[in-house]
C-alpha atoms as a PDB file:
ATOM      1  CA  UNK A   1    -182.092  59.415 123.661  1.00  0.00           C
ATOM      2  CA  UNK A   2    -183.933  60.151 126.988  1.00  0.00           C
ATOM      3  CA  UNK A   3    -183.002  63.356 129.528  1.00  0.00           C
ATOM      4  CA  UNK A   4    -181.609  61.502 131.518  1.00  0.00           C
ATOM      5  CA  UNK A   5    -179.079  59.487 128.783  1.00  0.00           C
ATOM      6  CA  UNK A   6    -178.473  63.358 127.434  1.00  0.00           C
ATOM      7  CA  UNK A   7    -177.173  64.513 130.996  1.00  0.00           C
ATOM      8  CA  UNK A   8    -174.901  61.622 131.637  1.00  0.00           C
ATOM      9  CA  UNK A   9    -173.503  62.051 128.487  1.00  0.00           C
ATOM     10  CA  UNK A  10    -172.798  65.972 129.343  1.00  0.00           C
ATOM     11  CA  UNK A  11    -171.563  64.737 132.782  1.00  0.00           C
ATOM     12  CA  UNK A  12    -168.878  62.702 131.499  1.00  0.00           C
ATOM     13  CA  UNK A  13    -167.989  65.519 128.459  1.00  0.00           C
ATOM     14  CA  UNK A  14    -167.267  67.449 131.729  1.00  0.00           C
ATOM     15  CA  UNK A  15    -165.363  65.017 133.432  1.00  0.00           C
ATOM     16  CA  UNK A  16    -163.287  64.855 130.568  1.00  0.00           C
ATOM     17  CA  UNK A  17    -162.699  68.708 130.107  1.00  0.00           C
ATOM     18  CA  UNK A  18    -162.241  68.766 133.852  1.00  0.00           C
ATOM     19  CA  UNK A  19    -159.283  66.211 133.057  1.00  0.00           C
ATOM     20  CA  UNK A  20    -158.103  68.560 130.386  1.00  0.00           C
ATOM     21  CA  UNK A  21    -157.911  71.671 132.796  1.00  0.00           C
ATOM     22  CA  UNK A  22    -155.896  69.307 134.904  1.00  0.00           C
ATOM     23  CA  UNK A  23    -153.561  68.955 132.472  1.00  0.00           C
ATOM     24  CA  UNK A  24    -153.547  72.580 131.550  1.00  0.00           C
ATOM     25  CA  UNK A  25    -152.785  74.016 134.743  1.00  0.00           C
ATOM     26  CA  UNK A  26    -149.718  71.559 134.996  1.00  0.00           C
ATOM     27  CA  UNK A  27    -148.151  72.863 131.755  1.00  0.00           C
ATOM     28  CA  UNK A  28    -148.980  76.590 131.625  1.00  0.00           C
ATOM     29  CA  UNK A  29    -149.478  77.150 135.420  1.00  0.00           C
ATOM     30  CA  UNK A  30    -152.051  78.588 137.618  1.00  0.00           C
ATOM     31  CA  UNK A  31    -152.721  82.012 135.102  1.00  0.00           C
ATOM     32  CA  UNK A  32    -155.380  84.001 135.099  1.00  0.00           C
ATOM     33  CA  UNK A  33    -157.181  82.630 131.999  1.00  0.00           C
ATOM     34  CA  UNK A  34    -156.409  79.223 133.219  1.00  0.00           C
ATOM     35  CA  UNK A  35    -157.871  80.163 136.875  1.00  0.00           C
ATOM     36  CA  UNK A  36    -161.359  81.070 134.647  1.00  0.00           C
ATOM     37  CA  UNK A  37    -161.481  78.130 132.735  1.00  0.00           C
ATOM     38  CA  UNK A  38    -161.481  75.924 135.887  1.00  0.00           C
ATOM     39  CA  UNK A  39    -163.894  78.476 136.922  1.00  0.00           C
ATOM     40  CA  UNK A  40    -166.180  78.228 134.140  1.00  0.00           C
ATOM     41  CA  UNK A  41    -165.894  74.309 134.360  1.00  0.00           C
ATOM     42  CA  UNK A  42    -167.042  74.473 138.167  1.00  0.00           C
ATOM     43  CA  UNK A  43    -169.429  77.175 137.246  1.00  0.00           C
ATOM     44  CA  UNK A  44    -171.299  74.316 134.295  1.00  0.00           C
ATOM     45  CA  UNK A  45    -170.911  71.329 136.771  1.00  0.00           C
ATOM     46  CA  UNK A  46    -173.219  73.270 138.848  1.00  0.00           C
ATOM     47  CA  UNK A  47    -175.391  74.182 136.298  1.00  0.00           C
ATOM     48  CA  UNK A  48    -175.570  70.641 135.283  1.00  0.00           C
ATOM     49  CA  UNK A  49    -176.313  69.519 138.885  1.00  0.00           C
ATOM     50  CA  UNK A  50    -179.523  71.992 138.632  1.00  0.00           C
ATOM     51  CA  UNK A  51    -180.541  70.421 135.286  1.00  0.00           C
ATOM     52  CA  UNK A  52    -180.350  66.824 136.625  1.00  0.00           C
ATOM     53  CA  UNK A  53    -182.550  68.072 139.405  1.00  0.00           C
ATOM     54  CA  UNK A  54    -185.374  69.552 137.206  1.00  0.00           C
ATOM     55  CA  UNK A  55    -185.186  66.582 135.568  1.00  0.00           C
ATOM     56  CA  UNK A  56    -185.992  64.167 138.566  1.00  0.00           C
ATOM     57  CA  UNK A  57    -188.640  67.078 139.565  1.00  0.00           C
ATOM     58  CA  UNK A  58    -190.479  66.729 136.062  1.00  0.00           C
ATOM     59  CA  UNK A  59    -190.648  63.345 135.974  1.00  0.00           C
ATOM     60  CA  UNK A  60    -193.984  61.738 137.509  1.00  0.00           C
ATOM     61  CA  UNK A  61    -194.300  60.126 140.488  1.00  0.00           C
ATOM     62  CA  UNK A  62    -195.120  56.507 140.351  1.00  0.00           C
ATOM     63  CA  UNK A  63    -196.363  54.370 143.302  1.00  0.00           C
ATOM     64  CA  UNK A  64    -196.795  50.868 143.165  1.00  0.00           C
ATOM     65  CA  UNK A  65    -198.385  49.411 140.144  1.00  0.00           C
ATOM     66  CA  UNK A  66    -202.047  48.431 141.201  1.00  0.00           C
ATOM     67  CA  UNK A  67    -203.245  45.194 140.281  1.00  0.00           C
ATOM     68  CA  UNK A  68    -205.462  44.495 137.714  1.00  0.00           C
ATOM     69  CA  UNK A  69    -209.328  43.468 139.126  1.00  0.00           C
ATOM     70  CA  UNK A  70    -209.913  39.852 138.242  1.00  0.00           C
ATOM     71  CA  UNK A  71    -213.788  39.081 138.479  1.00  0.00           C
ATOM     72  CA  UNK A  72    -214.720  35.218 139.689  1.00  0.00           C
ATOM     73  CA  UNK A  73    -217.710  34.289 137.871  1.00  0.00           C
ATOM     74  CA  UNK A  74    -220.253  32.896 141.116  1.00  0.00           C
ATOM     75  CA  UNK A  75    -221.441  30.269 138.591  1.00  0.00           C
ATOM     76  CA  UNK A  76    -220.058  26.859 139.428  1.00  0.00           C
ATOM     77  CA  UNK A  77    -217.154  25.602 137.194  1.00  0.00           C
ATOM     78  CA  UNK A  78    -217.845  22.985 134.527  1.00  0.00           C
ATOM     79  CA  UNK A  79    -216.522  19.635 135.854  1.00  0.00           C
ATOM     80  CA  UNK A  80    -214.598  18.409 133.109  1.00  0.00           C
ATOM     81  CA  UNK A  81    -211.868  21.153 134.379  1.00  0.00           C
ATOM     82  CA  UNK A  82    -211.365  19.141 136.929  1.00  0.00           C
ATOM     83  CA  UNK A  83    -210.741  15.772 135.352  1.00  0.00           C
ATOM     84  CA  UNK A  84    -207.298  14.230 136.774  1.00  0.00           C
ATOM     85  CA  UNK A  85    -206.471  17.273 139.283  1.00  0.00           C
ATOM     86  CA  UNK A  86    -205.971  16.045 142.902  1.00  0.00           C
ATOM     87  CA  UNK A  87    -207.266  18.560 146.046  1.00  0.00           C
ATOM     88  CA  UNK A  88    -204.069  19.202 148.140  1.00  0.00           C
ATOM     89  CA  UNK A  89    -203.801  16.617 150.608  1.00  0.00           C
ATOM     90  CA  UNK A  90    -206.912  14.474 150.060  1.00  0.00           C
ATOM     91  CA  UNK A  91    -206.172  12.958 146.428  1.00  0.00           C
ATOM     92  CA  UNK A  92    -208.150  12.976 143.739  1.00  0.00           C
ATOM     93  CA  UNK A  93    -211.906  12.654 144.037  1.00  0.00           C
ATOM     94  CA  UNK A  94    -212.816  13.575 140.863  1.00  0.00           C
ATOM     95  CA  UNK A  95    -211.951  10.895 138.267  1.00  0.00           C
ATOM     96  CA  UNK A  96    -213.686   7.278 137.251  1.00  0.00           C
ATOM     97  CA  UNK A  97    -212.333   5.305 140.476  1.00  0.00           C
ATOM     98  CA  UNK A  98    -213.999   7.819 143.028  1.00  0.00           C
ATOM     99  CA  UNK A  99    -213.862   6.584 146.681  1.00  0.00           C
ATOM    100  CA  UNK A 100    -217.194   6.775 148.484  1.00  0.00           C
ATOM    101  CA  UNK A 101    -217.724   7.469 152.006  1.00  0.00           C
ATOM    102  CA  UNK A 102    -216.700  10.171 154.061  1.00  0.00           C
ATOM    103  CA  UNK A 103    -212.753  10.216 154.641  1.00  0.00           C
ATOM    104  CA  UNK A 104    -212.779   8.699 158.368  1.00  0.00           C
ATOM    105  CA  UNK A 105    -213.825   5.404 157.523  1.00  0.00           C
ATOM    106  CA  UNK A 106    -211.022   5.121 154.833  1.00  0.00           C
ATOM    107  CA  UNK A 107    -208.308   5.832 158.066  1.00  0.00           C
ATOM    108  CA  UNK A 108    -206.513   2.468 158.735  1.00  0.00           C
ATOM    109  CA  UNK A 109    -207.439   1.056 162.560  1.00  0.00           C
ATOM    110  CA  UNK A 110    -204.461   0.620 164.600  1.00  0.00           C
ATOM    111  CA  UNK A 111    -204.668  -2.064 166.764  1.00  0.00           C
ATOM    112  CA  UNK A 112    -203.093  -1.770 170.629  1.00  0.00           C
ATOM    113  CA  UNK A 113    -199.419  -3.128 170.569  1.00  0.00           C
ATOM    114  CA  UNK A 114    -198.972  -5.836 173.505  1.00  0.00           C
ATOM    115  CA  UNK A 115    -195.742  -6.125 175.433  1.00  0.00           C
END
C-alpha cells in the first residue's frame, strides 16, 4: 500500500472517530475528558494534515515526459514499401499501371460554354 493509500485510510479512521466524539458529547455532555478527546482528535487531524504535506514534498517532481529520439535513416527507402500506397491527393504512382507525364497534361480541358 503506497503513502498516500496509508493516509487516506488514517483520514477516514479519523473521520470516523470524529463521528464517534459526536456522538459522545451528545450522551455524556460537554465534560472535561470529553472536551480533550475532541481536542486530541483536532490536535491528530492536524498532525495528519502535516504528514500529507511531507508526503507531496518527498515525492519527485515530474515534468512532461520527453519524447523518445527517433533517428530517420538518410538512405532512401526500399520501394517495395511502397507498393499499393497512394500520396495524399495525387493517387497512386507507384504500382504496375503508372501514369506518365507530368500531372498538368492529365487535367481535363474545359471548353468555353456558349450562350
Amino acid at each position: 500500500m503506497s503513502v498516500h493509500d496509508e493516509l487516506a485510510q488514517a483520514r477516514h479512521a479519523l473521520d470516523d472517530l470524529a463521528r464517534v466524539m459526536d456522538r459522545l458529547q451528545g450522551n455524556l455532555g460537554n465534560g472535561l475528558d470529553v472536551r480533550r478527546a475532541r481536542a486530541d482528535t483536532a490536535r491528530l487531524r492536524d498532525d495528519l494534515d502535516l504528514l500529507r504535506q511531507i508526503a507531496a514534498d518527498d515525492e519527485p517532481l515530474q515534468g512532461p515526459a520527453q519524447p523518445d529520439v527517433v533517428f530517420i535513416a538518410r538512405t532512401p527507402y526500399d520501394p517495395s514499401m511502397w507498393v499499393g500506397c497512394e500520396d495524399e491527393g495525387v493517387g497512386s504512382r507507384h504500382g504496375p499501371d503508372v501514369q506518365q507525364g507530368h500531372p498538368s497534361h492529365r487535367l481535363l480541358h474545359r471548353t468555353p460554354r456558349t450562350r
